[in-house]
N, C-alpha and C. Protein backbone atom coordinates (compact mmCIF):
# COMPACT_ATOMS: atom_id res chain seq x y z
N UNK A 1 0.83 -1.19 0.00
CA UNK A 1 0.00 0.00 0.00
C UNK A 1 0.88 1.26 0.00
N UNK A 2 1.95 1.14 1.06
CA UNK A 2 2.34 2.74 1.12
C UNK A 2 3.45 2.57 -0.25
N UNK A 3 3.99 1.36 -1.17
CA UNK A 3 4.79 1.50 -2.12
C UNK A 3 3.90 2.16 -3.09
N UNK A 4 2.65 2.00 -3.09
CA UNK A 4 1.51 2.07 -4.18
C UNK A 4 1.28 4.05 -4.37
N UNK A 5 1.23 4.55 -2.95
CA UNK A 5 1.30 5.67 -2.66
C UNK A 5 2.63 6.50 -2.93
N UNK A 6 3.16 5.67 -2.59
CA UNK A 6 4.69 6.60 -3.02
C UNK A 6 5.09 6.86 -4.38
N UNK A 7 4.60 5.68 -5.19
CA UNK A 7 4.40 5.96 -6.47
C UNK A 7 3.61 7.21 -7.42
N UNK A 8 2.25 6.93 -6.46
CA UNK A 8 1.26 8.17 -7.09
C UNK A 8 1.80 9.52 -6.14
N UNK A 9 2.77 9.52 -5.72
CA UNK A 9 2.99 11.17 -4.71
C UNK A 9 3.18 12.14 -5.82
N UNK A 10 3.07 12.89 -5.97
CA UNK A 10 3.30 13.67 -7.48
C UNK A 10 2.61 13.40 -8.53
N UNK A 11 1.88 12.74 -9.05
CA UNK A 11 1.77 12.19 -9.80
C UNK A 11 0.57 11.74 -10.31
N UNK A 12 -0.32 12.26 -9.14
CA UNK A 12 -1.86 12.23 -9.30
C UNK A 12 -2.60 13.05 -10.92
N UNK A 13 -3.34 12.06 -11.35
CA UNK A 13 -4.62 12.40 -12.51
C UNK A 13 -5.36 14.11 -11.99
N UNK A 14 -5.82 14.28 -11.03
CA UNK A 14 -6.19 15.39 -10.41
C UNK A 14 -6.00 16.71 -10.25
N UNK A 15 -6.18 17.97 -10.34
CA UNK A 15 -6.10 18.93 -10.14
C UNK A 15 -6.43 19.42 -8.57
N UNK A 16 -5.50 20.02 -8.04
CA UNK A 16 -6.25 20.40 -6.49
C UNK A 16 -7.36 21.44 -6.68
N UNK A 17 -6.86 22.14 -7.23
CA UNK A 17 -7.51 23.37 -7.47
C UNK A 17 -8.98 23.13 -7.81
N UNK A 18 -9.06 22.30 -8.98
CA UNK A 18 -10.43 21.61 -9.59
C UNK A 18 -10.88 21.11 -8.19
N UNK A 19 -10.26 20.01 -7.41
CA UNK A 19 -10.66 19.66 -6.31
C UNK A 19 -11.69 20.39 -5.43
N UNK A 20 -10.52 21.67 -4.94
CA UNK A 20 -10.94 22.49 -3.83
C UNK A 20 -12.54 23.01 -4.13
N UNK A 21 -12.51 23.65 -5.38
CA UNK A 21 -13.55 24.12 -5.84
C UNK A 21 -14.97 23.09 -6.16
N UNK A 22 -15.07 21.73 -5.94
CA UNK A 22 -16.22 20.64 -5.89
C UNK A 22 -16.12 20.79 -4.65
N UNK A 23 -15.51 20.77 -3.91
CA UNK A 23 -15.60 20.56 -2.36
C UNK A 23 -16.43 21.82 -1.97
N UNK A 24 -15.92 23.06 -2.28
CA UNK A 24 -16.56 24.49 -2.00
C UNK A 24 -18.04 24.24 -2.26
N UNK A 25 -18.34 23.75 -3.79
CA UNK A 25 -19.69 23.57 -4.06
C UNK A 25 -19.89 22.71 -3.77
N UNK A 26 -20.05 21.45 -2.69
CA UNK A 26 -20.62 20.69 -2.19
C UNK A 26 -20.89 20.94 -0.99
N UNK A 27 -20.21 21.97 -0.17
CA UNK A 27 -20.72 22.82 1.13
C UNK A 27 -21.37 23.59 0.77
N UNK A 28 -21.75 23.80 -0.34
CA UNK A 28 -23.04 25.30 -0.59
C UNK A 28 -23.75 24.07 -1.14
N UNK A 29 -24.04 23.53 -1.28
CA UNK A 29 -25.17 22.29 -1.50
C UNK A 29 -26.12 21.92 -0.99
N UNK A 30 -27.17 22.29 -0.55
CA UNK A 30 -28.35 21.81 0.04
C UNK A 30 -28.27 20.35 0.60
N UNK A 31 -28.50 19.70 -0.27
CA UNK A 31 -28.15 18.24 -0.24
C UNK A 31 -27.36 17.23 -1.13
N UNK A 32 -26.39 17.38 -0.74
CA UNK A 32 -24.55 16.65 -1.04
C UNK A 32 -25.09 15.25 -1.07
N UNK A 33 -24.11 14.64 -1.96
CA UNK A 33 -24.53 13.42 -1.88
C UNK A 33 -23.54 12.53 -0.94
N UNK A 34 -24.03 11.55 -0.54
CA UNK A 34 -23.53 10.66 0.52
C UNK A 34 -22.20 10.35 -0.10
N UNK A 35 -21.68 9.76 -1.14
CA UNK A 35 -20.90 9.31 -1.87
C UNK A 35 -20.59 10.42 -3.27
N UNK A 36 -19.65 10.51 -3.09
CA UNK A 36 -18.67 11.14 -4.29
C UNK A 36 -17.77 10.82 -4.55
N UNK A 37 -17.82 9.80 -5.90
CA UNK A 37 -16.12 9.76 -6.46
C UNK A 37 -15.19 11.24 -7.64
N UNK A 38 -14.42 11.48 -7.04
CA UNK A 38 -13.83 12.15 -7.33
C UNK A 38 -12.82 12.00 -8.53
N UNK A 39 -12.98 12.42 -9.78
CA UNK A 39 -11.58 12.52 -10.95
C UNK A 39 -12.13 10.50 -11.25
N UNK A 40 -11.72 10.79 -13.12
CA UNK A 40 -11.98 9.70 -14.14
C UNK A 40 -11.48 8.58 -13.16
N UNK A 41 -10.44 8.59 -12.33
CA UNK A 41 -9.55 7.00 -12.05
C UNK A 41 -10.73 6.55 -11.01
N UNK A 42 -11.53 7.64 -9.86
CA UNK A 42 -12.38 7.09 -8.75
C UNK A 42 -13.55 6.48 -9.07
N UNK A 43 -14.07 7.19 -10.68
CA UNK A 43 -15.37 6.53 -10.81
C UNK A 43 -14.89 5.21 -11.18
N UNK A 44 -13.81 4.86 -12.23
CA UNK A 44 -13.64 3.61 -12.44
C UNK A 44 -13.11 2.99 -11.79
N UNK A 45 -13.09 3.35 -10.78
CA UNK A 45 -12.49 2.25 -9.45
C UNK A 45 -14.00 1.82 -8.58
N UNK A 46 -14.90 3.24 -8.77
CA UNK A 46 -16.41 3.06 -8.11
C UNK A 46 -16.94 1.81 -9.52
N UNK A 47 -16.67 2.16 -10.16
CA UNK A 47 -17.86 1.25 -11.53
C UNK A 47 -17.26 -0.19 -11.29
N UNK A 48 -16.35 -0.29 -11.16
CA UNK A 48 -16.10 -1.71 -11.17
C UNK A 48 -16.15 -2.63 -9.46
N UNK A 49 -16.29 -1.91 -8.61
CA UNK A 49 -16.44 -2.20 -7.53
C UNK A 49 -18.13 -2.49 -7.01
N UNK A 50 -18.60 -1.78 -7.89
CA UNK A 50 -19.96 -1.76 -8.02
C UNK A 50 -20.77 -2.82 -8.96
N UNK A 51 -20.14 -2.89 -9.99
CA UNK A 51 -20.41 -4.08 -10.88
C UNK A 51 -20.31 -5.48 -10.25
N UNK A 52 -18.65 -5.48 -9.69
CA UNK A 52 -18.59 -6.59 -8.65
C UNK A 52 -19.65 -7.15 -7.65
N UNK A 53 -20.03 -5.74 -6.45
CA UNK A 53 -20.80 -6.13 -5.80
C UNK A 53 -22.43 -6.73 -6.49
N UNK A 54 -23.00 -5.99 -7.86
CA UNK A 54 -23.91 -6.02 -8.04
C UNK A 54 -23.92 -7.92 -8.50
N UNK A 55 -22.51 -8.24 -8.96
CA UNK A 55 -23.07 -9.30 -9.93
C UNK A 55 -22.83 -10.45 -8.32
N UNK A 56 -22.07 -10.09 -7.34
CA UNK A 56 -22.43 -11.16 -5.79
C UNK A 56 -23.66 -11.01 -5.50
N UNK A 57 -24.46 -10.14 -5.22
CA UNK A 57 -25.85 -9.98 -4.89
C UNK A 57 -26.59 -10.62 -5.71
N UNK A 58 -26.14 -10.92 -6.86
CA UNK A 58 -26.92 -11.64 -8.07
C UNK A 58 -26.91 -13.09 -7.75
N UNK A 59 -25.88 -13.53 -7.69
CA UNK A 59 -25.01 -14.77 -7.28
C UNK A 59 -26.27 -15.28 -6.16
N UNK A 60 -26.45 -14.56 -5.07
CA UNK A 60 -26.33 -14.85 -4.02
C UNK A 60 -28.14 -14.30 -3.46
N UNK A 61 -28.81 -13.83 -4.60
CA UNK A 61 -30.07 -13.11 -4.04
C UNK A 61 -31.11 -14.24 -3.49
N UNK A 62 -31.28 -15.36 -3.98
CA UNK A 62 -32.19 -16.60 -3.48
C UNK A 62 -31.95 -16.97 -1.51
N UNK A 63 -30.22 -16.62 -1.79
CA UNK A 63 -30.50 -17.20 -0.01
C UNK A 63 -30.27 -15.73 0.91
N UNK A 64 -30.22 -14.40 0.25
CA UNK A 64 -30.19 -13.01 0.43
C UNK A 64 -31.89 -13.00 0.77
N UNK A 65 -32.70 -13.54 -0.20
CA UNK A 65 -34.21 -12.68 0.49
C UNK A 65 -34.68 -14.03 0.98
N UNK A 66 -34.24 -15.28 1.19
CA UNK A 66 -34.51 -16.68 1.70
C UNK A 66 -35.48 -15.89 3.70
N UNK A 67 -35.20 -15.00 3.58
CA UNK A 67 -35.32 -14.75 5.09
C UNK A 67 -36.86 -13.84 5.26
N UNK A 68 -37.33 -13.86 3.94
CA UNK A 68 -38.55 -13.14 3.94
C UNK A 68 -39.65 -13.94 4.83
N UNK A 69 -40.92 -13.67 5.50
CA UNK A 69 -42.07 -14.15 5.71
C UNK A 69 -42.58 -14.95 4.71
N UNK A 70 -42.97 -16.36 4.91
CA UNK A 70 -43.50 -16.87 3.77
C UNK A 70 -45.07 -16.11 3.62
N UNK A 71 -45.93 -15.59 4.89
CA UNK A 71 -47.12 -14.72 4.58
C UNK A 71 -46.91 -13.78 5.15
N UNK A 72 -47.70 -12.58 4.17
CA UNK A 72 -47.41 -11.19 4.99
C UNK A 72 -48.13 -10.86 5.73
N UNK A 73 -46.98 -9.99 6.37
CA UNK A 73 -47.71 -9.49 7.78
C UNK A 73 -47.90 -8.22 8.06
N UNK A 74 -49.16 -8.05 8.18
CA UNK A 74 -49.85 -6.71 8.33
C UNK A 74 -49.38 -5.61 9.25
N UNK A 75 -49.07 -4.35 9.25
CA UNK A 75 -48.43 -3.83 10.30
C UNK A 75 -49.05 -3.12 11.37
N UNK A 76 -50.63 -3.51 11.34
CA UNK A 76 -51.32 -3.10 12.04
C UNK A 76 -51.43 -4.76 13.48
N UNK A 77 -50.88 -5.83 12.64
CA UNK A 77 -50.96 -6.83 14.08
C UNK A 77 -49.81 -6.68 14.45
N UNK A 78 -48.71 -6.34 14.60
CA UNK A 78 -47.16 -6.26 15.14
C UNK A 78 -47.60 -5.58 16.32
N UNK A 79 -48.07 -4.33 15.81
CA UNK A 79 -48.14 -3.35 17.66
C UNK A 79 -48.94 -4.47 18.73
């Protein structure tokens, strides 16, 4: 990890400047989003991390909702 970093020290895809200024407008933002990838290399590090997870959830959705009620239940008998 820190060889991986020492590599990119200098050397970053990124602009700070570009940076600073998304950050500025994401504090004047009403509502920011939870998640922001930042500069071309983060989304494709988000897209494929995301693809990943989507295609395990795929894999895996039969014993993922296996935990449902076989009948539903009304939410007026719970209280």
């Amino acid at each position: 990890m820190r060889s991986g970093a020492d590599a990119l020290h200098g050397n970053q895809p990124g602009d700070p400047k570009k940076f600073a200024a998304v950050i500025i407008q994401l504090a004047n933002t009403e509502r920011p989003p939870l998640h922001l990838p930042v500069g071309k290399d983060a989304i494709a590090m988000y897209k494929n991390n995301a693809a990943k997870m989507a295609q395990e959830i795929q894999a895996w959705l039969p014993i993922a909702t296996s935990t449902d009620h076989d009948h539903r239940i009304m939410a007026s008998t719970i209280a």
